[in-house]
C-alpha atoms as a PDB file:
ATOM      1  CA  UNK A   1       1.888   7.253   9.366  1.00  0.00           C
ATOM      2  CA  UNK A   2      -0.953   5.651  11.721  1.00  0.00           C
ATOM      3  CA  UNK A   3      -2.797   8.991  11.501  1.00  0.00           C
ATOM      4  CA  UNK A   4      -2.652   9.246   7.964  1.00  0.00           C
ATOM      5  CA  UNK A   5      -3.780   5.815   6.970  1.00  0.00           C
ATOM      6  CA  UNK A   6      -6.773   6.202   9.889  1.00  0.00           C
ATOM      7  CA  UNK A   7      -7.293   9.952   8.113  1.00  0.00           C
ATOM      8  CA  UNK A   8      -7.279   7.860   4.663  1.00  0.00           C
ATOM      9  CA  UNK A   9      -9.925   4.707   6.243  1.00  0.00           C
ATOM     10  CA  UNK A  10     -11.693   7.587   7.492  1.00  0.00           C
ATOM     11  CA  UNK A  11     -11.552   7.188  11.096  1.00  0.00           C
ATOM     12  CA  UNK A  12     -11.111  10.554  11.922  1.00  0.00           C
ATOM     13  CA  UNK A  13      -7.685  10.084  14.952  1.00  0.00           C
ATOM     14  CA  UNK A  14      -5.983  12.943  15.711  1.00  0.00           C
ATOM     15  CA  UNK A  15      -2.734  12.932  16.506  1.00  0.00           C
ATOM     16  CA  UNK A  16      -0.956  15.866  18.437  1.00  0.00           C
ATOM     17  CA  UNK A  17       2.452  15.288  17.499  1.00  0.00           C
ATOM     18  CA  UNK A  18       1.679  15.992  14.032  1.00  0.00           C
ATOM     19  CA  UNK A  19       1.105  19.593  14.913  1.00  0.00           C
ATOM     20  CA  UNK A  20       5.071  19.636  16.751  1.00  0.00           C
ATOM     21  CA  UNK A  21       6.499  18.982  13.420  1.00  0.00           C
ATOM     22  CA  UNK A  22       4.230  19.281  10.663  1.00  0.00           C
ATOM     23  CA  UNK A  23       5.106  16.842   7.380  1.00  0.00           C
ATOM     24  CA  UNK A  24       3.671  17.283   4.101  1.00  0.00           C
ATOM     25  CA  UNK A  25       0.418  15.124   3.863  1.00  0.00           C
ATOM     26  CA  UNK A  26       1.401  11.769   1.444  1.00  0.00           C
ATOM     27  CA  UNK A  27      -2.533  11.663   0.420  1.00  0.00           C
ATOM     28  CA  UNK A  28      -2.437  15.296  -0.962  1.00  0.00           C
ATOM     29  CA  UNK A  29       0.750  14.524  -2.618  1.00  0.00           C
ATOM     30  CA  UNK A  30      -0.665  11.673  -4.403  1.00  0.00           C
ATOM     31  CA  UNK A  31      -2.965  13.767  -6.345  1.00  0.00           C
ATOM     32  CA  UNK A  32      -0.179  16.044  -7.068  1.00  0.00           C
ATOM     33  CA  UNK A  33       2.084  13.708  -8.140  1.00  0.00           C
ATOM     34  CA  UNK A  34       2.167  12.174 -11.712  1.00  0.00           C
ATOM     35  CA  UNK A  35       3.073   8.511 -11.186  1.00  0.00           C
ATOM     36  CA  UNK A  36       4.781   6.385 -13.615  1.00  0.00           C
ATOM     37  CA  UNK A  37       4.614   2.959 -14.365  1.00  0.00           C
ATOM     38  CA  UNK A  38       7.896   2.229 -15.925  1.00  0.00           C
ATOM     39  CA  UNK A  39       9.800   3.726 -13.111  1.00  0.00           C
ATOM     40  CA  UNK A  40       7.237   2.322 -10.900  1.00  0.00           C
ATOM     41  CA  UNK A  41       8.109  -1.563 -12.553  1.00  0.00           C
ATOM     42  CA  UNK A  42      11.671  -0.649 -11.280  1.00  0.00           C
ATOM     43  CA  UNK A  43      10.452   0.090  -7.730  1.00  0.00           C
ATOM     44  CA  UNK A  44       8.714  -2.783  -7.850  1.00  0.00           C
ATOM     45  CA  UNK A  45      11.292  -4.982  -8.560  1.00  0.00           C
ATOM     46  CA  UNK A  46      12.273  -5.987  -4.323  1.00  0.00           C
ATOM     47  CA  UNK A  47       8.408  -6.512  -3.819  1.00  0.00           C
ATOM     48  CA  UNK A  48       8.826  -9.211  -6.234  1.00  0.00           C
ATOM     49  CA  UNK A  49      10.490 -11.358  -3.522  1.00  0.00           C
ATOM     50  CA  UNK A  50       6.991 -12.180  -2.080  1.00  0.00           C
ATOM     51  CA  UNK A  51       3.961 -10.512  -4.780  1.00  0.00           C
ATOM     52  CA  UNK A  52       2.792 -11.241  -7.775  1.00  0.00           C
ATOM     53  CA  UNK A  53       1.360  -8.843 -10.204  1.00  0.00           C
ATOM     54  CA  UNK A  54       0.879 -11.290 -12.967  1.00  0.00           C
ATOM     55  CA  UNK A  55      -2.943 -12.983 -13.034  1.00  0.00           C
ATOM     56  CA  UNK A  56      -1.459 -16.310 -13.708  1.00  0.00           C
ATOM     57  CA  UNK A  57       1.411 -16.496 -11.504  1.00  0.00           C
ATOM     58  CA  UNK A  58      -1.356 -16.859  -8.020  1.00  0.00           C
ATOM     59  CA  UNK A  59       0.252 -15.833  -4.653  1.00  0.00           C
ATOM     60  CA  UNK A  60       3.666 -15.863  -3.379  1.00  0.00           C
ATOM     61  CA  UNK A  61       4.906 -15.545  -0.070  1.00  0.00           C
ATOM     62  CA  UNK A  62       2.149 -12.375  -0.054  1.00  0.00           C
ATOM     63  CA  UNK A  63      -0.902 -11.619  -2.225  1.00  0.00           C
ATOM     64  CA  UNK A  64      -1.188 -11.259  -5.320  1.00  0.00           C
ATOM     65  CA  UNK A  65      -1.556  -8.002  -6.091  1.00  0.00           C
ATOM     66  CA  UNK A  66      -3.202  -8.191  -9.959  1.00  0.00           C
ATOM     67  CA  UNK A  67      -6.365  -5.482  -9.983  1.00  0.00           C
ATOM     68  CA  UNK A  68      -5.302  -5.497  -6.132  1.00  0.00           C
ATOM     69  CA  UNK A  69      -7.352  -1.550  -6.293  1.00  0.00           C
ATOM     70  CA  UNK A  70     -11.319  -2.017  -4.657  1.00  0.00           C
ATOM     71  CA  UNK A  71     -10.346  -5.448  -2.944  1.00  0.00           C
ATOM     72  CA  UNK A  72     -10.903  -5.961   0.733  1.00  0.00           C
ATOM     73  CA  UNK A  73      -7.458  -5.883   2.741  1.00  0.00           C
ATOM     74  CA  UNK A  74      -6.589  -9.075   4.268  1.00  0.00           C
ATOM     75  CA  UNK A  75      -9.241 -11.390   1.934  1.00  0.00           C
ATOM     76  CA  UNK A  76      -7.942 -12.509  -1.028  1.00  0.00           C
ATOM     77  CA  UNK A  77      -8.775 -16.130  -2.121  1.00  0.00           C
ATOM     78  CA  UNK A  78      -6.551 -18.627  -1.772  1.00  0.00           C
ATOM     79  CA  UNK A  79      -3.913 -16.765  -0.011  1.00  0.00           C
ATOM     80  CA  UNK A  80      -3.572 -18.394   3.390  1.00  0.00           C
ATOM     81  CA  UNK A  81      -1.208 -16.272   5.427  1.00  0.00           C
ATOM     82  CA  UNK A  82      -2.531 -13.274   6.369  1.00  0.00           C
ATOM     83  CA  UNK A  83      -1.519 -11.667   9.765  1.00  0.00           C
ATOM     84  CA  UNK A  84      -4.512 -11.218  12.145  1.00  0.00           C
ATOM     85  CA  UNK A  85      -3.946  -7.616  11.848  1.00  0.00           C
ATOM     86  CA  UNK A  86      -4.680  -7.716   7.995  1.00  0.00           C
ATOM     87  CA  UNK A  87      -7.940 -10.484   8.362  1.00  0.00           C
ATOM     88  CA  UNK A  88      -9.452  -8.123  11.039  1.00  0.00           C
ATOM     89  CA  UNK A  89      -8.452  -5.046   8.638  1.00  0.00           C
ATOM     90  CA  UNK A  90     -11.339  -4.022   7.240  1.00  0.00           C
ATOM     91  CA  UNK A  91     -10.515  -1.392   4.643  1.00  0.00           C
ATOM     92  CA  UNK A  92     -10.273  -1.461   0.648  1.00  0.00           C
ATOM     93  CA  UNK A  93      -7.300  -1.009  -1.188  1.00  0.00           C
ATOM     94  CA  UNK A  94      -7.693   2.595  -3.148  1.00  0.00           C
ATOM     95  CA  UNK A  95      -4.637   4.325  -4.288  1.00  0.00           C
ATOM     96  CA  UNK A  96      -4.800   6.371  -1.826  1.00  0.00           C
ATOM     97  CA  UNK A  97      -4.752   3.607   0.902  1.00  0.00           C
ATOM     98  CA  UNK A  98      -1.940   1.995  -0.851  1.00  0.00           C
ATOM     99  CA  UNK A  99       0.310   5.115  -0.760  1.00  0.00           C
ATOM    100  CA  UNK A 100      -0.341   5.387   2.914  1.00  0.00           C
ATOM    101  CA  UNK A 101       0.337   1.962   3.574  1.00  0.00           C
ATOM    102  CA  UNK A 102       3.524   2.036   1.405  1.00  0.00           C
ATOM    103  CA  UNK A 103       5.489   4.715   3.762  1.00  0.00           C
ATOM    104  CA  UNK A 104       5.833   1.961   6.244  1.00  0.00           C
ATOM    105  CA  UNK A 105       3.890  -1.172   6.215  1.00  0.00           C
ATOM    106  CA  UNK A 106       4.749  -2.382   9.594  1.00  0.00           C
ATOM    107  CA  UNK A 107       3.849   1.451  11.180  1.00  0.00           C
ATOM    108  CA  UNK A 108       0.889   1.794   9.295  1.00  0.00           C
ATOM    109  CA  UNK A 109      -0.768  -1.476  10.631  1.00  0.00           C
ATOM    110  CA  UNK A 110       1.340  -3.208  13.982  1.00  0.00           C
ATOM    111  CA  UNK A 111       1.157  -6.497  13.725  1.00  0.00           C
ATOM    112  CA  UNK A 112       1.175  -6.916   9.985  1.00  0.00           C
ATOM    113  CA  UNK A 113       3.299 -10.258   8.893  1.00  0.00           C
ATOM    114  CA  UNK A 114       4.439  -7.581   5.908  1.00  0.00           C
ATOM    115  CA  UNK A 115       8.211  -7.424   5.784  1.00  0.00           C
ATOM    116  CA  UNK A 116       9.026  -3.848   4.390  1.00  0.00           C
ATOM    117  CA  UNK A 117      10.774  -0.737   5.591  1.00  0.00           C
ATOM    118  CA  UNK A 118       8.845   0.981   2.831  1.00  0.00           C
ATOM    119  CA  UNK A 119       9.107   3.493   0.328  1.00  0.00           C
ATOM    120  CA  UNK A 120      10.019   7.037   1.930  1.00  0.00           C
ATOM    121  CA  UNK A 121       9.921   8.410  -1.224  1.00  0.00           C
ATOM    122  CA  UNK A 122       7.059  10.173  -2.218  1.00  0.00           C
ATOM    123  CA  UNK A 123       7.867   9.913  -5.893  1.00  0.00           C
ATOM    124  CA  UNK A 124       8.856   6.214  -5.648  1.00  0.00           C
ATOM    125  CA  UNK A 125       5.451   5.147  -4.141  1.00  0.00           C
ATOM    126  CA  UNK A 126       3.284   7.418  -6.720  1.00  0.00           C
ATOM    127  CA  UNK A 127       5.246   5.340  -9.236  1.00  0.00           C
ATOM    128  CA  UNK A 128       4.593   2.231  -7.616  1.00  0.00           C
ATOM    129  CA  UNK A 129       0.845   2.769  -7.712  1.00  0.00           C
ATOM    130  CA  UNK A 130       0.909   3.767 -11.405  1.00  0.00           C
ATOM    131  CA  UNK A 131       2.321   0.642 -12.262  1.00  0.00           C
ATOM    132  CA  UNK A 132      -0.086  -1.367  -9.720  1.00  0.00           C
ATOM    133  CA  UNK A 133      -2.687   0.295 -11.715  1.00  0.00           C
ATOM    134  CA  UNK A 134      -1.064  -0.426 -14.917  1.00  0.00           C
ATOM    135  CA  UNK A 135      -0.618  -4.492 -14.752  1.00  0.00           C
ATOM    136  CA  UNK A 136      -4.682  -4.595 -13.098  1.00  0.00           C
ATOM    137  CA  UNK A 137      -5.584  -3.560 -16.794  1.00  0.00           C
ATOM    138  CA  UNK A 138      -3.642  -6.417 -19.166  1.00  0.00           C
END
């Protein structure tokens, strides 16, 4: 997960136990996957414990995450609680990004204050980002 969220950022790691047992590359299946947003609303529905995707509702226990696509990890206004790992960050939420990050949160970024297993499901987290997409333009 690590190397395919540096691989995403563009960082360029390599990492040889990839090549032991070789997995199916999540970014690739994003483009081949058709997300969508009403099953994705459903998936959504435990993230709702902490985020937001409503413009008016402002930040829960995480970020809001209205238009949360082209915005700078870890540096959303008024949201306060950010782990270190997320302030010092430095990436920008794409689709892409977002599917990486959704395998496993906590594996994708150590340190991160995010409490998710994630979605294993490649299906489930192409859905997801269809309907993150879909409430940015309301």
């Amino acid at each position: 997960m690590i190397a395919v969220l540096a691989r995403v950022l563009g960082l360029g790691l390599l990492v040889a136990a990839a090549s032991v047992h070789p997995q199916p590359d999540p970014v690739d299946e994003l483009s081949l996957l058709q997300g969508d947003a009403a099953r994705g609303r459903l998936v959504f529905a435990p993230c709702r414990t902490c985020h937001f995707t409503d413009a008016a509702a402002g930040h829960g226990n995480g970020p809001n995450l209205y238009r949360i696509f082209g915005k700078v990890a870890g540096q959303q206004e008024g949201f306060e609680y950010y782990s270190d790992a997320l302030k010092a960050a430095d990436f920008v939420w794409t689709p892409q990004v977002m599917y990486a990050w959704l395998e496993n949160p906590m594996a994708a970024l150590p340190g991160t204050s995010m409490m998710s297993a994630g979605v294993p499901d490649a299906r489930q987290r192409a859905d997801l980002i269809a309907y993150l997409q879909s409430v940015s333009v309301r």
